[in-house]
C-alpha atoms as a PDB file:
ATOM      1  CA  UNK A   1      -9.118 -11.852 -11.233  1.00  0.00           C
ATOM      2  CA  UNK A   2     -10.037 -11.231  -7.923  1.00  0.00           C
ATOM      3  CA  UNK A   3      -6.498 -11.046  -6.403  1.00  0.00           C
ATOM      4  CA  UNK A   4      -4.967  -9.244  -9.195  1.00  0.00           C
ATOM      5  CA  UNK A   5      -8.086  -6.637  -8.408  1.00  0.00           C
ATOM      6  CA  UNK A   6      -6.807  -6.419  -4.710  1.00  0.00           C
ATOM      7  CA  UNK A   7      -3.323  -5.663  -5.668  1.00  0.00           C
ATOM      8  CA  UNK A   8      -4.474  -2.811  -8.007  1.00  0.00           C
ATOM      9  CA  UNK A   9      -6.307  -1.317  -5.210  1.00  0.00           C
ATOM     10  CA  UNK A  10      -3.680  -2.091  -2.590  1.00  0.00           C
ATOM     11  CA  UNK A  11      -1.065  -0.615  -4.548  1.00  0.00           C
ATOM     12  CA  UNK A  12      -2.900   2.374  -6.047  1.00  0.00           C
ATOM     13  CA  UNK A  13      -3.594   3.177  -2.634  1.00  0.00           C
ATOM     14  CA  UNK A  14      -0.498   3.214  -1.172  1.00  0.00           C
ATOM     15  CA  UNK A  15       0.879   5.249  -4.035  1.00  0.00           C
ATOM     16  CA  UNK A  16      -1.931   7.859  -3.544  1.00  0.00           C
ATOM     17  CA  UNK A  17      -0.632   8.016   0.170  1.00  0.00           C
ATOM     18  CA  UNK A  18       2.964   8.872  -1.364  1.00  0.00           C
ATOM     19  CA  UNK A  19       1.864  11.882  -2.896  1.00  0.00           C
ATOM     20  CA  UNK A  20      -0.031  13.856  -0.009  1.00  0.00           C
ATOM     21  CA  UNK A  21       3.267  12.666   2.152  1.00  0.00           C
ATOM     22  CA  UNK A  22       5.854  13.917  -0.275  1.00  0.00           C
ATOM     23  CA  UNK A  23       3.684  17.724  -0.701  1.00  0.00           C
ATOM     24  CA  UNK A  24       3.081  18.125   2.918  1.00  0.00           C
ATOM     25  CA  UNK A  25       7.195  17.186   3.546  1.00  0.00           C
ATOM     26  CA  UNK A  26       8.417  19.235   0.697  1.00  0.00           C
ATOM     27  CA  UNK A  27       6.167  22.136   2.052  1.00  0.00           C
ATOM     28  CA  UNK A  28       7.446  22.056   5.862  1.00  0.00           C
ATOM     29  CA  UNK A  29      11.207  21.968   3.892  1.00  0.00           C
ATOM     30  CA  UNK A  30      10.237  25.236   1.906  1.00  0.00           C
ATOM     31  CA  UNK A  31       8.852  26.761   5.037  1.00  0.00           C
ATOM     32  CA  UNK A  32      12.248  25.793   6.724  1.00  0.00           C
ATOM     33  CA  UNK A  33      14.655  27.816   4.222  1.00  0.00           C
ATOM     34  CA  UNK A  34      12.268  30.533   2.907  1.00  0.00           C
ATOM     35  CA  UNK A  35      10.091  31.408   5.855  1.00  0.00           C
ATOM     36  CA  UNK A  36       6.441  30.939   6.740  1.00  0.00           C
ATOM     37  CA  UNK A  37       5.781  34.310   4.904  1.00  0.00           C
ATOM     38  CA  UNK A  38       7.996  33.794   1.587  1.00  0.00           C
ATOM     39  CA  UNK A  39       5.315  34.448  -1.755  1.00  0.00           C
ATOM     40  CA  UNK A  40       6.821  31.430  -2.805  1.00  0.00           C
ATOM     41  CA  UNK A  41       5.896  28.990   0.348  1.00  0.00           C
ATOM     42  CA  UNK A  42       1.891  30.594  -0.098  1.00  0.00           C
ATOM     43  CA  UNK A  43       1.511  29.306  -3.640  1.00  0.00           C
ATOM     44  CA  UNK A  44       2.838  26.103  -3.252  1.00  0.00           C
ATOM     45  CA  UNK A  45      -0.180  24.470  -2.179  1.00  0.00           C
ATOM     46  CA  UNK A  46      -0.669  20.310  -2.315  1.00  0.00           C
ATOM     47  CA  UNK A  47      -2.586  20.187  -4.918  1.00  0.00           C
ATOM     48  CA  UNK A  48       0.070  22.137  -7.343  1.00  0.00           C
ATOM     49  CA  UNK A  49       3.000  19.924  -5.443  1.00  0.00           C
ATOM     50  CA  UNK A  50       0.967  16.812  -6.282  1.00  0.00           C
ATOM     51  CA  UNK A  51       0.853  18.324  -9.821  1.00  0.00           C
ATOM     52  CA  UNK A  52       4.875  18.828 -10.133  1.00  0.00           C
ATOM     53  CA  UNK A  53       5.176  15.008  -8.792  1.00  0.00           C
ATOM     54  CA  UNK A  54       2.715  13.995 -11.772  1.00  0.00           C
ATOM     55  CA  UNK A  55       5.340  15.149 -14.138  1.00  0.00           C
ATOM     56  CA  UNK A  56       7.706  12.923 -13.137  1.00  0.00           C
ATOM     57  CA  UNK A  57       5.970   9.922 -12.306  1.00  0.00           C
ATOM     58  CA  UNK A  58       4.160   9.501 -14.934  1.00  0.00           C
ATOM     59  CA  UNK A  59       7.313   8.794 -17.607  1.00  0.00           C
ATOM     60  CA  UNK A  60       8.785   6.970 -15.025  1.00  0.00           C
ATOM     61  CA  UNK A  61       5.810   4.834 -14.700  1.00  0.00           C
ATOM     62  CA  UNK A  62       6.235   3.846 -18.501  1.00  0.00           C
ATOM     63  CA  UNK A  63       9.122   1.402 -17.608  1.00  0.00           C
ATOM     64  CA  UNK A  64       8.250  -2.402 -18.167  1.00  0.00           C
ATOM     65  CA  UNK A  65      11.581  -3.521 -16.808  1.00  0.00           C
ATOM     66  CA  UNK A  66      11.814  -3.894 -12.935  1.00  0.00           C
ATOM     67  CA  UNK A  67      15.447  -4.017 -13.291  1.00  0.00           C
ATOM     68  CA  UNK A  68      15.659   0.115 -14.563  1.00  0.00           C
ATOM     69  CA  UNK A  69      14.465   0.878 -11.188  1.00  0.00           C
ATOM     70  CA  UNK A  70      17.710  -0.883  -9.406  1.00  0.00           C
ATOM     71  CA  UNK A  71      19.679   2.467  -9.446  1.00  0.00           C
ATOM     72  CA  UNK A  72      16.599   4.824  -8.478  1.00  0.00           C
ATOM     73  CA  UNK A  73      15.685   2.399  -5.269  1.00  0.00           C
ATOM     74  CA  UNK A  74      19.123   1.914  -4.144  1.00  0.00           C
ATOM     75  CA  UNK A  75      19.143   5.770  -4.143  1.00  0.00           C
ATOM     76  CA  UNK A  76      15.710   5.938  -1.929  1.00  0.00           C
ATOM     77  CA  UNK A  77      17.343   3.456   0.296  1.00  0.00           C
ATOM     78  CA  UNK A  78      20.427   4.941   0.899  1.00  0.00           C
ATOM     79  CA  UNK A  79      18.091   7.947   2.330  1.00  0.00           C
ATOM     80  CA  UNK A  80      16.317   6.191   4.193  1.00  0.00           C
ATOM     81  CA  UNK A  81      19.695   3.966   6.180  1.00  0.00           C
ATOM     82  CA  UNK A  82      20.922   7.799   6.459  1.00  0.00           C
ATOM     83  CA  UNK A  83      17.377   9.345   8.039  1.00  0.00           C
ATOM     84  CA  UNK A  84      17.075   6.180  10.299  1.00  0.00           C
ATOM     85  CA  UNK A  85      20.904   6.547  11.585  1.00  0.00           C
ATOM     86  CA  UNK A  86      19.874  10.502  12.023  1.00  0.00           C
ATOM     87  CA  UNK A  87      16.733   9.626  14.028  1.00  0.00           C
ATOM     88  CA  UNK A  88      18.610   6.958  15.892  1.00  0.00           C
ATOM     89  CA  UNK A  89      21.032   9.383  17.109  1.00  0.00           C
ATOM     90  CA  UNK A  90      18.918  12.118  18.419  1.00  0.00           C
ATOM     91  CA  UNK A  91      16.309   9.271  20.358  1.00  0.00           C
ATOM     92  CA  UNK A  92      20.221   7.552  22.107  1.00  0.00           C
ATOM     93  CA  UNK A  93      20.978  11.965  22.630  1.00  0.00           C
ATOM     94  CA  UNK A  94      17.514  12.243  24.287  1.00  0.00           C
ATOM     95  CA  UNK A  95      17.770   8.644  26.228  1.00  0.00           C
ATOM     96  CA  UNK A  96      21.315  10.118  27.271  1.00  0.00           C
ATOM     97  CA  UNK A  97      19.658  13.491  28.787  1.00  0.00           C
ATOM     98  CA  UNK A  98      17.495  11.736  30.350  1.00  0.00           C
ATOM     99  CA  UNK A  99      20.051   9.235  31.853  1.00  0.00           C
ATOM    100  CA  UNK A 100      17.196   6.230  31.303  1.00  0.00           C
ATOM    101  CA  UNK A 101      14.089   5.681  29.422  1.00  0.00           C
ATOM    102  CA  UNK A 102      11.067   8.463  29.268  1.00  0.00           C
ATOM    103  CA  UNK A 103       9.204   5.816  31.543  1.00  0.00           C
ATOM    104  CA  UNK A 104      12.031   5.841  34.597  1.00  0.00           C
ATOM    105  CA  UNK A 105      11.285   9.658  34.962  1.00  0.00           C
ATOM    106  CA  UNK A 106       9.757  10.719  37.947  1.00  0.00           C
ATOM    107  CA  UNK A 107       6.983  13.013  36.465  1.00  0.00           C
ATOM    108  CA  UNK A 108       6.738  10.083  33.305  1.00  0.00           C
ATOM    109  CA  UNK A 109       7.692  12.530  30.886  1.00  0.00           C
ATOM    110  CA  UNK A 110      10.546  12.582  28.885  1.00  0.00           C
ATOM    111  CA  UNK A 111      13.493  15.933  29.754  1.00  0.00           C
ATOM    112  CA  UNK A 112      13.952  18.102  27.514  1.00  0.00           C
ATOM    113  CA  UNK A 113      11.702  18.134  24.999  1.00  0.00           C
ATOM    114  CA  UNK A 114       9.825  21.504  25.982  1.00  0.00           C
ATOM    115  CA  UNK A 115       6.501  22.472  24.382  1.00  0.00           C
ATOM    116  CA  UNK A 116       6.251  19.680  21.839  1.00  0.00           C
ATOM    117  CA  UNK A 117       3.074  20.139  19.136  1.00  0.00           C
ATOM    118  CA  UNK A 118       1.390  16.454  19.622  1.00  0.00           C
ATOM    119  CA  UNK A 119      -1.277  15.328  17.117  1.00  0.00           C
ATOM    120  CA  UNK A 120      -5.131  16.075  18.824  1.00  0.00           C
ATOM    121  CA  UNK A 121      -6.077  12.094  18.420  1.00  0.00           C
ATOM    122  CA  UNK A 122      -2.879  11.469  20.409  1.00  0.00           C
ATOM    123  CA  UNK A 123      -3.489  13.966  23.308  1.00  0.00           C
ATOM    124  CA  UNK A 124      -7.166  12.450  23.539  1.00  0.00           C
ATOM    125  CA  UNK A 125      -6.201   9.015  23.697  1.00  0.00           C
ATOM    126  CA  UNK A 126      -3.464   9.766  26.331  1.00  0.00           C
ATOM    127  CA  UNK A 127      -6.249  11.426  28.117  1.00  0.00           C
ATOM    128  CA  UNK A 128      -8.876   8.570  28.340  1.00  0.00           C
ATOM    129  CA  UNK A 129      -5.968   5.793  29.276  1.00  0.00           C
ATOM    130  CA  UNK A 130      -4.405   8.723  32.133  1.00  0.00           C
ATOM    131  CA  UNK A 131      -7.973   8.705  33.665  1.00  0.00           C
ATOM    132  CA  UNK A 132      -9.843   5.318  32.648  1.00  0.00           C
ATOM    133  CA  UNK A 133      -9.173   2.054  34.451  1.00  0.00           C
ATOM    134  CA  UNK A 134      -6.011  -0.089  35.194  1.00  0.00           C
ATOM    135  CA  UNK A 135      -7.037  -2.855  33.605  1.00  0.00           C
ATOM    136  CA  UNK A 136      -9.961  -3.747  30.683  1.00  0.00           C
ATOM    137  CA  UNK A 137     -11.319  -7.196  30.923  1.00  0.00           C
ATOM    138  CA  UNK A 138      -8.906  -8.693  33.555  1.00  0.00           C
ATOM    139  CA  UNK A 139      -6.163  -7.591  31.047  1.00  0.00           C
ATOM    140  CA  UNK A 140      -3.734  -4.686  31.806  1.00  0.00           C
ATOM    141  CA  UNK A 141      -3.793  -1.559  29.785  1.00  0.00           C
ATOM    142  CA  UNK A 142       0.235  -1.565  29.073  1.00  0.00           C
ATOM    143  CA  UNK A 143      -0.752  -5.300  27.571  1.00  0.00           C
ATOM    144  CA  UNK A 144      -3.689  -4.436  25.459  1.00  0.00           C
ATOM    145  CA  UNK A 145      -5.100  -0.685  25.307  1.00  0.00           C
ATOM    146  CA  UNK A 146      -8.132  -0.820  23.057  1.00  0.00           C
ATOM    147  CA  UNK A 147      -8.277   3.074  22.420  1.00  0.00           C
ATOM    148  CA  UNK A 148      -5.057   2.409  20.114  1.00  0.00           C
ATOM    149  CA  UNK A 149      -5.310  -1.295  18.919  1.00  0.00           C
ATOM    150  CA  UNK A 150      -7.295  -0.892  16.203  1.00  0.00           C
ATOM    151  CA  UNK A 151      -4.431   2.117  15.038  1.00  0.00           C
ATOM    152  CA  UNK A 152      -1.394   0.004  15.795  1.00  0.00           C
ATOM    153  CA  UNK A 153      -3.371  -2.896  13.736  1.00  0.00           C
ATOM    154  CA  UNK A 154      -3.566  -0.279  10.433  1.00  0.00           C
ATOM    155  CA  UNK A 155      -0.389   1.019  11.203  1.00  0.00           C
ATOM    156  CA  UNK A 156       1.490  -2.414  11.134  1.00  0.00           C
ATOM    157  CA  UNK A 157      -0.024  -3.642   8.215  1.00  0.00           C
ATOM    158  CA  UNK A 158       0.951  -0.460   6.077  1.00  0.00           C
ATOM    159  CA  UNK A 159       4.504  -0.871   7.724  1.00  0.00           C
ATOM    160  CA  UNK A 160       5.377  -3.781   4.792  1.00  0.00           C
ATOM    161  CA  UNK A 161       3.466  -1.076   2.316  1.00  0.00           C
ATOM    162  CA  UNK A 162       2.876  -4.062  -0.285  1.00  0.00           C
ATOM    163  CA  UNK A 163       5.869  -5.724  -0.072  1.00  0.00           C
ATOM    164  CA  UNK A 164       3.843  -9.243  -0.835  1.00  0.00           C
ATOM    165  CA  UNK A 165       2.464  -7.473  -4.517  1.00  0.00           C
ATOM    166  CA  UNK A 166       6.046  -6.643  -5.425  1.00  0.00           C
ATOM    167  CA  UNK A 167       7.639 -10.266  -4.112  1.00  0.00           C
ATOM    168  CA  UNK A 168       6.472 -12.125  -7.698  1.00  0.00           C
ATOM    169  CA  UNK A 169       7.422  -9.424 -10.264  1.00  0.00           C
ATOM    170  CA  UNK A 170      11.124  -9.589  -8.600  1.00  0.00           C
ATOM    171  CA  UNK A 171      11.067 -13.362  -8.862  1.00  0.00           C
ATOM    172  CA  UNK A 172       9.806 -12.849 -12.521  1.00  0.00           C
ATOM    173  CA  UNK A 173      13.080 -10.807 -12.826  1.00  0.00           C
ATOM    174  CA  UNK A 174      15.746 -12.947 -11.046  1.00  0.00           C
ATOM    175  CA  UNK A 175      17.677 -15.124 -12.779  1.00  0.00           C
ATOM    176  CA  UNK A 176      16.139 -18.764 -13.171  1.00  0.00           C
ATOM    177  CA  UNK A 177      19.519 -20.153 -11.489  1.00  0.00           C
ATOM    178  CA  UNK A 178      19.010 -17.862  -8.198  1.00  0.00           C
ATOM    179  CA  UNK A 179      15.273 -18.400  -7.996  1.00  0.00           C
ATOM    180  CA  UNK A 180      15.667 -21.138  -5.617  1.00  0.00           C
ATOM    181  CA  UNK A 181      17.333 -18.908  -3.213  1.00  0.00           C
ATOM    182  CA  UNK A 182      14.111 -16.018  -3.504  1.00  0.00           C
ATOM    183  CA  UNK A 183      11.828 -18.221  -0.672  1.00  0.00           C
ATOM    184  CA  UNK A 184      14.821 -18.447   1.959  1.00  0.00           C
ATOM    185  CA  UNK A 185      16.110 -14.751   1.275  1.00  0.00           C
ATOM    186  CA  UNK A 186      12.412 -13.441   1.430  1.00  0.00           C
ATOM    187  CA  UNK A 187      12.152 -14.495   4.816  1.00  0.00           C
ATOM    188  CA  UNK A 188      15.600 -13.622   6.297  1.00  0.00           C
ATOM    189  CA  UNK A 189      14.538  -9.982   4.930  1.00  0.00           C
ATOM    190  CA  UNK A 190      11.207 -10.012   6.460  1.00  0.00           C
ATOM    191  CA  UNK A 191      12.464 -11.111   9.338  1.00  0.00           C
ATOM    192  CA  UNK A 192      15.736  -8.571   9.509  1.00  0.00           C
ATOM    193  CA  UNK A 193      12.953  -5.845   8.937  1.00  0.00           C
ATOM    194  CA  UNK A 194      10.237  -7.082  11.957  1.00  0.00           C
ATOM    195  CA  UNK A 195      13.325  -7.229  14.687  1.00  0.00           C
ATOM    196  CA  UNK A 196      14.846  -3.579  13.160  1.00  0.00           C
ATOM    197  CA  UNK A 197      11.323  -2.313  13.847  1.00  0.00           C
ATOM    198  CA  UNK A 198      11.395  -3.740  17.289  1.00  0.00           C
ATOM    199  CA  UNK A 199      14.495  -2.015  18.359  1.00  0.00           C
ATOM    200  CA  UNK A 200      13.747   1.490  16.540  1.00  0.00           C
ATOM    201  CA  UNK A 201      10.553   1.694  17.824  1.00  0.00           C
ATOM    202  CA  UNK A 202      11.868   0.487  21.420  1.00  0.00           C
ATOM    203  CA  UNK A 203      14.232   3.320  21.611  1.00  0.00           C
ATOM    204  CA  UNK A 204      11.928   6.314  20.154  1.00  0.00           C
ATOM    205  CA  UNK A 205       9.509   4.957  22.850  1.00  0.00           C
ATOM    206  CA  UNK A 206      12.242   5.005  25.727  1.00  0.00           C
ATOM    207  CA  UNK A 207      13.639   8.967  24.538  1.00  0.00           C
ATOM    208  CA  UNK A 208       9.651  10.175  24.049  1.00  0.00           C
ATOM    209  CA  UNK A 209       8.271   8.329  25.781  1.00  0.00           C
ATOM    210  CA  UNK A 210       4.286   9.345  25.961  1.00  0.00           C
ATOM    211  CA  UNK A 211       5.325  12.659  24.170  1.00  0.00           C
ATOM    212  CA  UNK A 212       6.204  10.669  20.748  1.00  0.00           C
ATOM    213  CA  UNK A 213       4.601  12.510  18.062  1.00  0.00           C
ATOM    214  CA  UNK A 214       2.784  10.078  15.507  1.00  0.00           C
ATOM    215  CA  UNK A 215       5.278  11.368  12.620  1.00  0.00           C
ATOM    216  CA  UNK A 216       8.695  10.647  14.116  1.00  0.00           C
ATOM    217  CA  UNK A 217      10.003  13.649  12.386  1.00  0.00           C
ATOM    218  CA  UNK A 218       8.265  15.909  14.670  1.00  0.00           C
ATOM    219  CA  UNK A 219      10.264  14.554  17.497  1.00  0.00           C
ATOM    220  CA  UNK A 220      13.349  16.366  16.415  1.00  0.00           C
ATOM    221  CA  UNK A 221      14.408  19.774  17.444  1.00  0.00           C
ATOM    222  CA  UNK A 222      12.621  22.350  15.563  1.00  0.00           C
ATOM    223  CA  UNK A 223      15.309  25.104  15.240  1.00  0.00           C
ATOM    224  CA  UNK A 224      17.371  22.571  14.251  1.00  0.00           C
ATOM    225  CA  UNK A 225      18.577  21.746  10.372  1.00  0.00           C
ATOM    226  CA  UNK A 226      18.742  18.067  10.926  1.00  0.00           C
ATOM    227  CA  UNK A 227      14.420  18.330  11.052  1.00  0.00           C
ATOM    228  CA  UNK A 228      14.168  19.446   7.550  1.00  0.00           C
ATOM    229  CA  UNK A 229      17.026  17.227   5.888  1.00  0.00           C
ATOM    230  CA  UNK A 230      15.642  14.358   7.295  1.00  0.00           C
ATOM    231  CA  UNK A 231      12.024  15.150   5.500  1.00  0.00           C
ATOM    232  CA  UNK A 232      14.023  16.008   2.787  1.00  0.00           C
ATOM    233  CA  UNK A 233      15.541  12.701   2.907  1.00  0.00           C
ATOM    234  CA  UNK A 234      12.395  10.411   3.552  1.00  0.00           C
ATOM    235  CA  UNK A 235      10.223  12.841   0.631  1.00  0.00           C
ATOM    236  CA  UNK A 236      13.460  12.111  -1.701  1.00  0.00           C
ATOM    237  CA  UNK A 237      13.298   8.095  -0.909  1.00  0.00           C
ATOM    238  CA  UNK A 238       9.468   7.929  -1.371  1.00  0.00           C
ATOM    239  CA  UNK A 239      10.221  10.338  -4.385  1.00  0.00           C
ATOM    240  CA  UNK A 240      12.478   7.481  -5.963  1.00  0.00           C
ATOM    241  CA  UNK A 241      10.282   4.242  -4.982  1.00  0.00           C
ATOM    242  CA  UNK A 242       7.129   5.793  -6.112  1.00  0.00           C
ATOM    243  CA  UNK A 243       7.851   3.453  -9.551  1.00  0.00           C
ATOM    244  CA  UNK A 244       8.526   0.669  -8.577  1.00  0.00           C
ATOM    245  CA  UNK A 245       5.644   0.237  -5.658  1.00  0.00           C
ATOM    246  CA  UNK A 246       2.983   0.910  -8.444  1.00  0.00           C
ATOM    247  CA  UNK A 247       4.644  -1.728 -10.953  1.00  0.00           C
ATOM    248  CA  UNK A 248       2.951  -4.403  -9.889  1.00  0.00           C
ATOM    249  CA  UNK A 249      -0.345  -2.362 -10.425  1.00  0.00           C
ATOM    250  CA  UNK A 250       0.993  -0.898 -13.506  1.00  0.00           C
ATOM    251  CA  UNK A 251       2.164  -4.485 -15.201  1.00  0.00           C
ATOM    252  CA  UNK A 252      -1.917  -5.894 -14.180  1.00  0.00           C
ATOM    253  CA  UNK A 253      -3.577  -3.221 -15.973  1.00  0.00           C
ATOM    254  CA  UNK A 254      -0.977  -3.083 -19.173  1.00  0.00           C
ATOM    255  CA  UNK A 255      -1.389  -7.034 -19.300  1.00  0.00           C
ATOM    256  CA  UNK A 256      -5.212  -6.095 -20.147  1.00  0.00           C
ATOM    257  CA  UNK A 257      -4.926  -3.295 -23.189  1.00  0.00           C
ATOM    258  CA  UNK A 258      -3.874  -4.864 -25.975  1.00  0.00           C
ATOM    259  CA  UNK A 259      -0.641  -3.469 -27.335  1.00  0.00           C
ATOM    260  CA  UNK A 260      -0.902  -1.939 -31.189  1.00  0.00           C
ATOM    261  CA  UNK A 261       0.345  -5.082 -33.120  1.00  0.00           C
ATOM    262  CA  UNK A 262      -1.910  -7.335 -31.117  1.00  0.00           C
ATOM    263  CA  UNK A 263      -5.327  -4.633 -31.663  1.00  0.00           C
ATOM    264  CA  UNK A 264      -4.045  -5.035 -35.702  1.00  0.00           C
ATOM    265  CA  UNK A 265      -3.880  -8.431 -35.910  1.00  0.00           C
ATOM    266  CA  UNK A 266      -7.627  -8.512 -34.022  1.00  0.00           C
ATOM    267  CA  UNK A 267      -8.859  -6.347 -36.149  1.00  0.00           C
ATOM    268  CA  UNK A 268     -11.375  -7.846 -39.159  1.00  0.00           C
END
């Protein structure tokens, strides 16, 4: 009871994540085409975005097959391979400019990247480590910087976003000939996705260097189109997965209202 409690919760609350990201993205995209100033772009506020994405995810949410969402999730993923590729690119431009990584520079900034808007938390943290101490404990600040662990910590658990609540409904799914296979696949993909996350965030880290904004997206040119198709992209991918992250949540609580024919045949 207690676990299937937790994955409610967990799940739930990543969903509830998905919409504020998919409003604010689809917002910035609007700004993009119409312009700051467009009638249209001032009434579509988050909570009426969060609204239109109600409409859709709540039919969707009505499928008891995790199989129906195989077309919808390949879609989400094929945006994201493209928006990764896309941010790839323009971090292996930046490295390029720079001819070496952000930290080589002589002035330890990155070229190029002009007046970038930084998140407030990140300027103040960059602040205290710039003008603190060398070392904390014995232990060197590039090894252990205790102004950001307990971020990185949050950050790196919501980087799998679940993926443990959503392992036994697609076991439950596969056939019972290939469910042998699930243990030894499960860990060749976890492990595929740890050492991708290395490397990506290795070479953001070497364009930006310090100057990374916390939403990679923000790192891209801001006159340029390639910013607002790739939050296009990512709202589009979360868009499509929205389903199947909640199923596990959704198949817990249907498991405890008894369907019509079972509330008949309880009945006195």
């Amino acid at each position: 009871g207690l676990t299937r409690a937790i994955i409610v919760g967990q799940q739930a609350g990543i969903c509830c994540t998905y919409f504020i990201f998919v409003a604010v993205q689809a917002k910035a995209v609007a700004t993009f085409l119409l312009g700051p100033e467009d009638p249209l772009v001032e009434r579509l506020t988050p909570g009426l975005l969060c609204a239109f994405q109600l409409v859709v995810y709540v039919p969707l949410c009505q499928v008891r097959d995790i199989k129906n969402f195989a077309v919808t999730n390949l879609f989400g993923n094929c945006l994201i391979l493209a928006s990764l590729v896309t941010l790839s690119c323009f971090a292996l431009r930046q490295v390029a400019r720079q001819q070496g990584p952000a930290w080589g520079q002589p002035n330890g900034e990155p070229a190029g990247l002009g007046d970038l808007e930084r998140p407030v938390i990140q300027d103040v943290v960059d602040g205290e480590h710039k003008g603190g101490e060398e070392e904390t404990a014995g232990v060197p600040r590039w090894l252990f910087n205790p102004d950001e662990f307990y971020l990185f910590v949050g950050t790196s658990a919501f980087c799998f976003e679940g993926i443990m609540a959503i392992c036994l409904p697609l076991l439950s799914a596969m056939d019972p000939e290939l469910r042998p296979k699930f243990p030894s696949q499960l860990v060749a993909a976890l492990s595929g996705i740890i050492l991708f996350y290395l490397a990506f965030g290795a070479l953001n880290f070497a364009a930006y260097g310090d100057d990374i904004a916390m939403i990679l997206t923000l790192n891209l040119p801001e006159d340029s189109a390639w910013r607002p198709a790739v939050q296009a992209a990512f709202s589009a991918a979360v868009f499509f997965s929205f389903p199947l992250n909640l199923f596990p949540a959704v198949q817990i609580l249907s498991a405890l209202v008894p369907t019509p024919t079972e509330a008949a045949a309880g009945a006195p």
